[in-house]
Protein backbone atom coordinates (compact mmCIF):
# COMPACT_ATOMS: atom_id res chain seq x y z
CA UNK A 1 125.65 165.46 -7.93
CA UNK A 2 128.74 167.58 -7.42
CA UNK A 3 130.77 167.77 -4.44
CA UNK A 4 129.46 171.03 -2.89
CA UNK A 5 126.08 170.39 -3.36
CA UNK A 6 126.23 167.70 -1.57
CA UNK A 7 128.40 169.36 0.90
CA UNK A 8 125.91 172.27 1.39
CA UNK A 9 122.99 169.56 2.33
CA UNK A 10 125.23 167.77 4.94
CA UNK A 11 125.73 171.13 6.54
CA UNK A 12 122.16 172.39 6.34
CA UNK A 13 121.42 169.27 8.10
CA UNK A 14 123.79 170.18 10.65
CA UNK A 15 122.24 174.04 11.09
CA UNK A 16 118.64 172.90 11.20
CA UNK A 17 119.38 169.74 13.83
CA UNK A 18 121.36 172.46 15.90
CA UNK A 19 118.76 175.16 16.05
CA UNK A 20 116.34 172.18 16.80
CA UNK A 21 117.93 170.48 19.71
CA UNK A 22 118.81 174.07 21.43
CA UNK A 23 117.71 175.09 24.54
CA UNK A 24 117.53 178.27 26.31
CA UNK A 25 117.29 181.86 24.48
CA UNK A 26 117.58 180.26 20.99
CA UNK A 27 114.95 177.64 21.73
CA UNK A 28 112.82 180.67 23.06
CA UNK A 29 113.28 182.61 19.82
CA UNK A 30 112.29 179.67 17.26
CA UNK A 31 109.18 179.68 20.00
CA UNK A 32 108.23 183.03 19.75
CA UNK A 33 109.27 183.54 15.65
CA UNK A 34 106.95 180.42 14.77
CA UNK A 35 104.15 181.73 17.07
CA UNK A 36 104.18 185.48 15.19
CA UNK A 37 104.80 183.86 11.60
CA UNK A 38 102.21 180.78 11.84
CA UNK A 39 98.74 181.66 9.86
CA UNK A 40 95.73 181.26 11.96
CA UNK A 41 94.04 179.65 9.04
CA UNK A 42 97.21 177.07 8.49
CA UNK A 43 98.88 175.16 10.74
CA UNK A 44 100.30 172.19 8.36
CA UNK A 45 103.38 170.70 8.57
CA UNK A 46 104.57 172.12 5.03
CA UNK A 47 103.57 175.94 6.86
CA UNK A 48 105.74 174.82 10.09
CA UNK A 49 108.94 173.80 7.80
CA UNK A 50 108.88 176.56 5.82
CA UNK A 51 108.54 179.10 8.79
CA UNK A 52 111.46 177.24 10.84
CA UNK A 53 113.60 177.21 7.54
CA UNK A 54 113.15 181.02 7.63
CA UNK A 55 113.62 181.53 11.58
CA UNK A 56 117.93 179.55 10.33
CA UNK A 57 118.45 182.75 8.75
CA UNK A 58 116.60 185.61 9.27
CA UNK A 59 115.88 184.94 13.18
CA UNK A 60 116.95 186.90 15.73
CA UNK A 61 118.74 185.98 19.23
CA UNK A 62 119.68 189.41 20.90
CA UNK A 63 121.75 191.03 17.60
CA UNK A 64 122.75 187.71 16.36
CA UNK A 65 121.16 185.12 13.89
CA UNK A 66 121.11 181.13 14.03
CA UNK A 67 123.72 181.06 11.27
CA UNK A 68 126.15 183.13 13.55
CA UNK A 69 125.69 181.12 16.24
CA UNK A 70 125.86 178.14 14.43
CA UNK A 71 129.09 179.11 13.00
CA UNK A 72 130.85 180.56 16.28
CA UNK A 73 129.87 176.58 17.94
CA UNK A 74 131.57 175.18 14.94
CA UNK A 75 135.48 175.55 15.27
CA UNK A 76 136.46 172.93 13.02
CA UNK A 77 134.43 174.56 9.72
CA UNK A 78 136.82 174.93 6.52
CA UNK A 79 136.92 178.98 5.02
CA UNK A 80 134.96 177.32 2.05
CA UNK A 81 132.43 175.47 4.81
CA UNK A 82 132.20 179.17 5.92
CA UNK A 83 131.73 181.00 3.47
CA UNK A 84 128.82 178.95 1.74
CA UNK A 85 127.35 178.93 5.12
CA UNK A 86 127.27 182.88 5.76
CA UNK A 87 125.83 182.94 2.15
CA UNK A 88 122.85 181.54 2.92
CA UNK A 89 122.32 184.91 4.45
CA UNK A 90 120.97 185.64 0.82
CA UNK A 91 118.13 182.55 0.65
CA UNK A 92 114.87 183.82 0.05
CA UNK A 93 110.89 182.72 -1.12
CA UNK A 94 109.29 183.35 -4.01
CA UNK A 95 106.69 182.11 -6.22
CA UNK A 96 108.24 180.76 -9.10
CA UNK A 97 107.79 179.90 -12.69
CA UNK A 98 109.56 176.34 -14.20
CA UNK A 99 110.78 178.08 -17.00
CA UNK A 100 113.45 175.01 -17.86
CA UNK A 101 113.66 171.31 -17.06
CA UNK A 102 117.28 170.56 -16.42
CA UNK A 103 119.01 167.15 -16.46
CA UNK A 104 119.84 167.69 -12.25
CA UNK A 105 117.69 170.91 -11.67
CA UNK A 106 115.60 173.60 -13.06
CA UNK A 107 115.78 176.97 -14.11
CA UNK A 108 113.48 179.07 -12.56
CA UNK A 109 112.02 182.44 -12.66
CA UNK A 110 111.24 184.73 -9.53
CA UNK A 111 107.88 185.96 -10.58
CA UNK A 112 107.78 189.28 -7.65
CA UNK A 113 111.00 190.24 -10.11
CA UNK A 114 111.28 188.58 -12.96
CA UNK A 115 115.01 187.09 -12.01
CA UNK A 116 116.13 183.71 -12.84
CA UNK A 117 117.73 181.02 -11.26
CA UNK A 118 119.45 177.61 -11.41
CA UNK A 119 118.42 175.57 -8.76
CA UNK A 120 119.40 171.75 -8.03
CA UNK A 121 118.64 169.80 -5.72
CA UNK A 122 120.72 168.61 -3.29
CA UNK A 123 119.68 165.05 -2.67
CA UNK A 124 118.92 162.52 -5.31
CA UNK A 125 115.22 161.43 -3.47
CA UNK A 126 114.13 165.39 -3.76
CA UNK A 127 115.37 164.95 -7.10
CA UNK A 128 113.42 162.33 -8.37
CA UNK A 129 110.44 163.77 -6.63
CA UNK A 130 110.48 166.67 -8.47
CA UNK A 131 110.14 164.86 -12.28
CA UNK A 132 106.65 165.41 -12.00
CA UNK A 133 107.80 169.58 -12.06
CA UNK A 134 106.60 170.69 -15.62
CA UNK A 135 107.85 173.71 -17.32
CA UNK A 136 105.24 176.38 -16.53
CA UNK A 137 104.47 175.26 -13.49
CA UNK A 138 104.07 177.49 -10.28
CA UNK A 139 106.43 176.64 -7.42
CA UNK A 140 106.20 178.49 -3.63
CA UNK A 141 109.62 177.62 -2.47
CA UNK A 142 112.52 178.86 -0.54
CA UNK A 143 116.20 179.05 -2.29
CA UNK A 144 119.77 179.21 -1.12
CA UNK A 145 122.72 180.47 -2.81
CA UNK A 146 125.50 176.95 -3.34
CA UNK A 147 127.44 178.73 -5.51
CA UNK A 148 127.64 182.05 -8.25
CA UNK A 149 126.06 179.97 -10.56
CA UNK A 150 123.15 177.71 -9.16
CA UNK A 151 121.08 177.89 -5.90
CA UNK A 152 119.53 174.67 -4.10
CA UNK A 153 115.99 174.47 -2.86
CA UNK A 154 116.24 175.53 0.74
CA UNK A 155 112.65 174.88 2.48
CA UNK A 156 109.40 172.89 1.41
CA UNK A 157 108.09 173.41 -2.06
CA UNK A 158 104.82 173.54 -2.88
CA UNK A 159 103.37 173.00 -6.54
CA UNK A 160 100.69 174.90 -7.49
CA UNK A 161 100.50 173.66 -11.11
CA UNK A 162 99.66 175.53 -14.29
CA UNK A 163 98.29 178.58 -13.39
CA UNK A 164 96.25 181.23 -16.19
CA UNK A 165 96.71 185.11 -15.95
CA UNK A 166 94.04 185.39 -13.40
CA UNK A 167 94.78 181.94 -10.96
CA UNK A 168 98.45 183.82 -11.34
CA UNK A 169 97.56 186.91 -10.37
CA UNK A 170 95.34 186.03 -7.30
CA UNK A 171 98.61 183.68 -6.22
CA UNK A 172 100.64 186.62 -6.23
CA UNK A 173 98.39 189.11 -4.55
CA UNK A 174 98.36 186.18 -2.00
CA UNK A 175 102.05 185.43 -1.22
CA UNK A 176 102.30 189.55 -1.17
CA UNK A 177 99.79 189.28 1.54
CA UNK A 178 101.13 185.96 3.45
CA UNK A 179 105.01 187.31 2.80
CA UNK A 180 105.10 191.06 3.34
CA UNK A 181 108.44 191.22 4.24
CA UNK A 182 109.81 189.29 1.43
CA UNK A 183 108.60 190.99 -1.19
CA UNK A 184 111.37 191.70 -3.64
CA UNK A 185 113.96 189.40 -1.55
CA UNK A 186 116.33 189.67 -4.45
CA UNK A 187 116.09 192.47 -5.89
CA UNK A 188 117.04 195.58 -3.44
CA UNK A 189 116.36 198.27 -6.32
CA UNK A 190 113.14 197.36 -7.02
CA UNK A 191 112.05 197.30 -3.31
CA UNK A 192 114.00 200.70 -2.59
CA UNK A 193 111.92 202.12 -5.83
CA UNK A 194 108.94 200.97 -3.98
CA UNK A 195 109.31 202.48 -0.77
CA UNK A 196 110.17 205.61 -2.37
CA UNK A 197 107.07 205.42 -4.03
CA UNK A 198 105.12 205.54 -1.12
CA UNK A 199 107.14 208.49 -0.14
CA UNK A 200 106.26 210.50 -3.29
CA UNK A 201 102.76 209.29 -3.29
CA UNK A 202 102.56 210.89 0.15
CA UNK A 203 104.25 214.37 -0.48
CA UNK A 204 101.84 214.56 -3.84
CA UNK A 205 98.85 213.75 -1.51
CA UNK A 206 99.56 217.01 0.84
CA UNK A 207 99.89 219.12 -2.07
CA UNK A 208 96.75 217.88 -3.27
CA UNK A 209 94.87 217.69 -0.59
CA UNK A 210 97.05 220.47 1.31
CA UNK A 211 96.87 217.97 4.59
CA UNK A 212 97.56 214.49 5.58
CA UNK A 213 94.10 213.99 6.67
CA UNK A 214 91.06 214.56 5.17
CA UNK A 215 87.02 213.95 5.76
CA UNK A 216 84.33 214.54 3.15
CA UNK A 217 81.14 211.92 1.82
CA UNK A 218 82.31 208.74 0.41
CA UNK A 219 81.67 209.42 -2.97
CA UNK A 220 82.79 213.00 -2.72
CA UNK A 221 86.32 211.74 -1.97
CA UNK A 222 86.27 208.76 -4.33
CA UNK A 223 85.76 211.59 -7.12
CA UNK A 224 88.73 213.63 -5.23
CA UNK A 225 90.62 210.35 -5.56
CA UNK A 226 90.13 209.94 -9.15
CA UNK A 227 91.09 213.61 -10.29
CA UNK A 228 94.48 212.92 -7.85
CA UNK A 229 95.50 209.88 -9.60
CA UNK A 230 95.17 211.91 -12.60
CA UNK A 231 97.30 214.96 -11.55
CA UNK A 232 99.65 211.57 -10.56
CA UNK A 233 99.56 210.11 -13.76
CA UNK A 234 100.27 213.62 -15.95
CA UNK A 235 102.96 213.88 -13.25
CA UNK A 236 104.25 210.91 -14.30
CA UNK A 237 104.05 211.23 -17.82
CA UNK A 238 105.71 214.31 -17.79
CA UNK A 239 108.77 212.67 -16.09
CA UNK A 240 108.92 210.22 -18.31
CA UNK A 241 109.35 212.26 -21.11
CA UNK A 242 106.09 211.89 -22.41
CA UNK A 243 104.32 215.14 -23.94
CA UNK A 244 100.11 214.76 -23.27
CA UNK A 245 99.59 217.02 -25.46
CA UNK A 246 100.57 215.29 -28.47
CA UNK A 247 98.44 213.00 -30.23
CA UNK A 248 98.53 209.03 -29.97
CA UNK A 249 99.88 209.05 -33.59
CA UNK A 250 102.83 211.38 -32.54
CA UNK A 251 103.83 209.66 -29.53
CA UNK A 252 103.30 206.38 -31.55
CA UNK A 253 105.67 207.63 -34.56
CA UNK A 254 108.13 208.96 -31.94
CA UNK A 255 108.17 205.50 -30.01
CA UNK A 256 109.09 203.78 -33.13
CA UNK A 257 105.66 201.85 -32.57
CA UNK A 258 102.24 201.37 -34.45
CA UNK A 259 99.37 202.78 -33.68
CA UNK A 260 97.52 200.24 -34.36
CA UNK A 261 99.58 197.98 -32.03
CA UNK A 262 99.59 200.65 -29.07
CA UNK A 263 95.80 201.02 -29.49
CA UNK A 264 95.35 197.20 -29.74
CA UNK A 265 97.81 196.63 -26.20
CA UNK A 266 95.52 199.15 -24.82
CA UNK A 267 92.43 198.02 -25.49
CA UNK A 268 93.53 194.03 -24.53
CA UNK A 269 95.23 195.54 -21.31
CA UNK A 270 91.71 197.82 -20.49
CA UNK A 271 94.07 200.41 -20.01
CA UNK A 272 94.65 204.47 -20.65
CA UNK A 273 96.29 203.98 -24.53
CA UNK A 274 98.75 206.97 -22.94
CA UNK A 275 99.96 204.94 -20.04
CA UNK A 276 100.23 202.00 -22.63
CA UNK A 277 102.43 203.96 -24.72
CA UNK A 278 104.80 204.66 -21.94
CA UNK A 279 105.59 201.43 -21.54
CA UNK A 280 106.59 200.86 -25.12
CA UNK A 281 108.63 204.50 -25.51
CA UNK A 282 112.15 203.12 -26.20
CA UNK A 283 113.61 205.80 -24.33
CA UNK A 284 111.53 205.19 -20.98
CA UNK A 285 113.67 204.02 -17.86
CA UNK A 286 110.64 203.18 -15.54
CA UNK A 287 110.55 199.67 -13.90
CA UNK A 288 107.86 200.35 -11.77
CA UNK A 289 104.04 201.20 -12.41
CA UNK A 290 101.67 202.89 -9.73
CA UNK A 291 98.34 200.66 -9.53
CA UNK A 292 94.90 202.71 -9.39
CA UNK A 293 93.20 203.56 -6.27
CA UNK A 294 89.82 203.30 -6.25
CA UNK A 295 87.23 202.88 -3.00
CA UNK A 296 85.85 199.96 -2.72
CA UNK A 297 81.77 200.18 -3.11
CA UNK A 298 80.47 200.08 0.94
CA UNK A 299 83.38 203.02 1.20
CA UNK A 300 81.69 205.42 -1.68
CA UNK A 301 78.23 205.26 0.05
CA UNK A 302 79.69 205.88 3.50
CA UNK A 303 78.10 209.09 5.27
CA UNK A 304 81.64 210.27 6.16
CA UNK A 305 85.04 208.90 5.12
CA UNK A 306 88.46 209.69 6.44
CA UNK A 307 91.56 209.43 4.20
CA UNK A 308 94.97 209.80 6.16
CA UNK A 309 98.17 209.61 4.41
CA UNK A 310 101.81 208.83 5.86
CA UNK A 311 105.52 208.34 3.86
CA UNK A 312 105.68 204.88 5.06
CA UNK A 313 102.45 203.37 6.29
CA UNK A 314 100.85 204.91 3.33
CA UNK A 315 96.90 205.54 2.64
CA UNK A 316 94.02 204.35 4.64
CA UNK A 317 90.68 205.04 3.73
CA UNK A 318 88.51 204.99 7.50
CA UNK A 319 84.55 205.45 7.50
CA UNK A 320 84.76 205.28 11.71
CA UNK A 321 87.53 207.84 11.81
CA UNK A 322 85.47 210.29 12.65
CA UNK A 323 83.18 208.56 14.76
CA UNK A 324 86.18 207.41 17.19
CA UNK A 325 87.65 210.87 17.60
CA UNK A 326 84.04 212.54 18.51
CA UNK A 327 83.95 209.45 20.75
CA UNK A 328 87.70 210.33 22.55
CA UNK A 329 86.20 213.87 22.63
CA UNK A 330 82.84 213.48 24.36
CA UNK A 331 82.47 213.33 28.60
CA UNK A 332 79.98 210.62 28.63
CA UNK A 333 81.32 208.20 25.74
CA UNK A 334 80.51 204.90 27.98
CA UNK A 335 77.63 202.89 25.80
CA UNK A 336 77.89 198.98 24.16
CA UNK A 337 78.50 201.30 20.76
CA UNK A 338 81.41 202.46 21.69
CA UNK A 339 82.85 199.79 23.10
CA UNK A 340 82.25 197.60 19.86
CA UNK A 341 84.06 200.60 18.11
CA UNK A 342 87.02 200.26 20.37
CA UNK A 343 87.49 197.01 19.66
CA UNK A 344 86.76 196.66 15.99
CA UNK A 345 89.95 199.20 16.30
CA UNK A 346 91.62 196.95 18.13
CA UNK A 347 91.14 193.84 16.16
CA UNK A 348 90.61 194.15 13.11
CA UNK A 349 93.83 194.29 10.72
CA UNK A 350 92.76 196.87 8.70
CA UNK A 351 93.67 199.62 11.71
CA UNK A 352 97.52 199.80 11.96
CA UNK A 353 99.60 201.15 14.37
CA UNK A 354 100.10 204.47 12.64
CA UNK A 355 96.36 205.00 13.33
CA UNK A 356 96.34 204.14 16.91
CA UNK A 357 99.75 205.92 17.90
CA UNK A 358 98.54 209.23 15.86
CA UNK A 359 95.32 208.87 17.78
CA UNK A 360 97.37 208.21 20.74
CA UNK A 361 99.48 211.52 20.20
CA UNK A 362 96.21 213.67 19.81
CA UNK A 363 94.24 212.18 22.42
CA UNK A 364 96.93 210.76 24.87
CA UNK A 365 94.81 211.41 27.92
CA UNK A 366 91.52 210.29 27.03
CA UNK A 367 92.06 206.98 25.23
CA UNK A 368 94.08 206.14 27.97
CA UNK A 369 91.20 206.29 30.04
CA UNK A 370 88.39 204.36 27.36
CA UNK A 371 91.47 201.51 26.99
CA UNK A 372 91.60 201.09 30.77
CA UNK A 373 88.07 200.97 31.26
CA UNK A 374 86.99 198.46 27.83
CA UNK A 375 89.75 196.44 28.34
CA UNK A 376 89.65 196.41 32.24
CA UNK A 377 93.16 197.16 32.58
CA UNK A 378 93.17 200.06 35.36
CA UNK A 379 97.19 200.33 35.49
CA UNK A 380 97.43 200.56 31.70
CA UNK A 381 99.70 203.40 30.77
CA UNK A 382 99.64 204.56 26.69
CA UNK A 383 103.11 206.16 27.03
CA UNK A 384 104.67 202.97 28.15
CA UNK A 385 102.59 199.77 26.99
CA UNK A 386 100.61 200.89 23.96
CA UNK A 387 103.31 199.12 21.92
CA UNK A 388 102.56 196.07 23.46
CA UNK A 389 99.16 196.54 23.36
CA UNK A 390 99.46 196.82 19.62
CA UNK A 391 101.61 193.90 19.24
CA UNK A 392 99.12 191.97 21.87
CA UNK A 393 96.56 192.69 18.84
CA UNK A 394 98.62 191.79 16.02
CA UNK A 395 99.57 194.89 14.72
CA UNK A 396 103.05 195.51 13.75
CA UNK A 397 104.81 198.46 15.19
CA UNK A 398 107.08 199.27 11.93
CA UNK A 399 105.22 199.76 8.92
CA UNK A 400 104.88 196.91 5.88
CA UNK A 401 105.19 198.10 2.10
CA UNK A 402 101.47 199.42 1.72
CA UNK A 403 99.45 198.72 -1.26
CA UNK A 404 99.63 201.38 -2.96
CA UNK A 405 103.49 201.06 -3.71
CA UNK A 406 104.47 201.10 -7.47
CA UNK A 407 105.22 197.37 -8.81
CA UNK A 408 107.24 195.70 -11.36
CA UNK A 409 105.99 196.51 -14.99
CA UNK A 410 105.58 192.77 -15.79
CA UNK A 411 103.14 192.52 -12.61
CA UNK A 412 101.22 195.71 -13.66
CA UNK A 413 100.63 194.29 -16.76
CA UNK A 414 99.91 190.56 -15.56
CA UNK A 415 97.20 191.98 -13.43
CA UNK A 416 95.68 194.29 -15.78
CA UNK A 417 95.68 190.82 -18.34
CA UNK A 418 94.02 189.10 -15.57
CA UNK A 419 91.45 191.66 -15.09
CA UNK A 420 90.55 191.71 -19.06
CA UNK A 421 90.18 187.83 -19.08
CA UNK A 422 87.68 187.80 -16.19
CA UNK A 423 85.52 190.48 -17.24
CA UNK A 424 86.06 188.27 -20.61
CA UNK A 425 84.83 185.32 -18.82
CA UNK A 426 82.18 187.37 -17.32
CA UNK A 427 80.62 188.55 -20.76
CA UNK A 428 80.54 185.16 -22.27
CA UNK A 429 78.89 183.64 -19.23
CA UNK A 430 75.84 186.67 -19.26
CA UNK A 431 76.10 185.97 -22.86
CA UNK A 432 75.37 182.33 -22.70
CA UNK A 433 72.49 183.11 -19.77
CA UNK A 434 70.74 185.67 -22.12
CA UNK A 435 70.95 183.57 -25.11
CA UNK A 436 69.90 180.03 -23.01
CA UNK A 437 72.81 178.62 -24.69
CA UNK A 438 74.86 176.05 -22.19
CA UNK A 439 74.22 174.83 -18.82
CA UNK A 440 74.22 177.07 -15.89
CA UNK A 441 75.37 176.64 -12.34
CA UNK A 442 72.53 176.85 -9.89
């Protein structure tokens, strides 16, 4: 093991024992990041490393981080012990693929971006532990930057194993539900493409819809849905350089592609063979894919859905929308239905902030008065504690990236892969019960 390595676990040692034996505001902080970041449905001890591994370098105390502090309470640090220390500003998670076995590390791919990295570890007992990894292999892990060249492992790393397309998939569209705010960690361009994604998907939903809020049947506006991802998609297509007009054999001959091949991806991918044959036109600069939108089934046969649309919270699809607002609007509204309404609003994760501070804006006066009466809270005042009201609930005041941001290529594709081998796996199963060939589960 090289000298720095070795030198960055001493001091990591050093930052986690001093954030740990702190008292006062810092000790607070670590308090109140753990009790925000900790899962309700995980409380293990793997969970409470990696969230306090997190809380050395992206916690807060006033404007100031645990590394700053650290490194102000530490006089005697070399420049070098400095510098690696202030890089650690760059450590991130990700869900990673063992892509090489390396005589003192791995090399590793970040599968939210498709980056790869050295890592080593920086003790030989993590070392040795880690023989079992296998290349292929899923890792959830934290890593820090030792030098230009190679990362450590940071925090706790979980193995998940081998993982197929669809296993894969599901762990993804889990750690971008556990680990909003890491999403694309390392890899600024991507997330900025993202976000303006959102923003576009927004501005394209006014002049569709010609407002940012909208109420019709549920399958009325699943149908409006579909022809506005088209106009999206022909949008898109268009930008890209892509002529719709032409025929698959054109835009295959001009993409320097088979038809065949184009047709096959399509069909294996259960994809639109145009959208397939964007992503193999040579002279296409997109990195990032928009996913469909479609409502879910107990949203199409709703009597009355709501669809509201924002540049950064994005789209949310609400069959109560209505409901609430004739609620806010009506003298007598006191009855056990509303107040299961209110609260539904208020706990359930699915109603963000955006909904309750627009509803807030409209209605300022009277769902003042239905909060201070469900919740009992006769001094409530919206203007001054609906923030922490909202936070009291779980609901973040600034806005996540929503779901129906564009994402990497290699993740469209990975998902639509996953999709194609589970309906796959479906078929042969209903195949196999028709037939009375195999055993069946119960």
């Amino acid at each position: 093991m090289d000298v720095l390595l070795e030198r960055s676990r001493e001091l990591k040692e050093a930052l986690s024992e001093f954030v740990l034996e702190a008292e006062g505001e810092l000790a607070e902080s670590l308090e109140a990041y753990a009790a925000a970041k900790s899962r309700r449905d995980r409380h293990d001890n793997v969970q409470q490393d990696l969230i306090i591994d997190t809380f050395l370098t992206e916690g807060k105390i006033g404007d100031r981080t645990p590394l700053d502090l650290f490194l102000a309470s530490q006089a005697d640090l070399s420049q070098s012990d400095r510098q690696l220390i202030s890089s650690w500003q760059r450590s991130f998670i990700g869900l990673f693929a063992v892509t090489q076995i390396l005589p003192d590390g791995f090399e590793l791919m970040n599968w939210l971006t498709a980056k790869h990295y050295i890592v080593k570890p920086n003790n030989a007992q993590i070392l040795e532990q880690m023989s079992r990894f296998k290349q292929g292999e899923i890792l959830l892990t934290r890593i820090a930057p030792v030098t230009d060249q190679y990362w450590t492992f940071s925090g706790p790393c979980t193995l998940m194993g081998k993982l197929g397309k669809p296993k894969l998939a599901v762990a993804i569209g889990n750690f971008k539900e556990n680990h909003k705010s890491d999403l694309y960690s390392d890899a600024p361009d991507l997330l900025e493409q993202a976000w303006q994604s959102v923003e576009q998907y927004h501005q394209q939903f006014l002049d569709f819809f010609g407002s940012d809020e909208v109420t019709m049947p549920g399958y009325q506006l699943n149908k409006k849905v579909a022809e506005f991802q088209e106009v999206m998609t022909q949008s898109r297509l268009a930008a890209a350089g892509i002529d719709d007009s032409k025929t698959l054999s054109e835009m295959a001959e001009e993409a320097g592609v088979g038809e065949e091949e184009i047709k096959a991806a399509a069909e294996e991918a259960g994809a639109d063979s145009k959208v397939v044959s964007q992503l193999f036109d040579s002279k296409s600069t997109t990195k990032m894919v928009m996913p469909k939108v479609e409502l879910p089934a107990e949203l199409r046969k709703a009597e009355q859905v709501t669809a509201l649309s924002h540049p950064r919270w994005g789209q949310m699809f609400l069959p109560t929308y209505s409901q609430f607002k004739a609620l806010l609007e009506a003298e007598d509204w006191q009855n056990e239905d509303a107040e299961k309404l209110i609260r539904y609003y208020l706990e359930n994760s699915t109603i963000n902030a955006f909904i309750w501070k627009r509803l807030a804006k409209q209605y300022p006066t009277q769902l003042e008065k239905v909060l201070q009466t469900i919740l009992e809270r006769p001094k409530l005042k919206l203007e001054r504690d609906l923030d922490a009201l909202l936070e009291e609930f779980n609901k973040p005041t600034e806005p996540e990236l929503p779901e129906i941001a564009s994402v990497p290529i290699h993740l469209h594709n990975l998902f639509q892969e996953a999709v194609v081998e589970v309906n796959k796996s479906s078929s042969k199963s209903k195949s196999k019960k028709k037939t009375g060939f195999g055993f069946q589960k119960a």
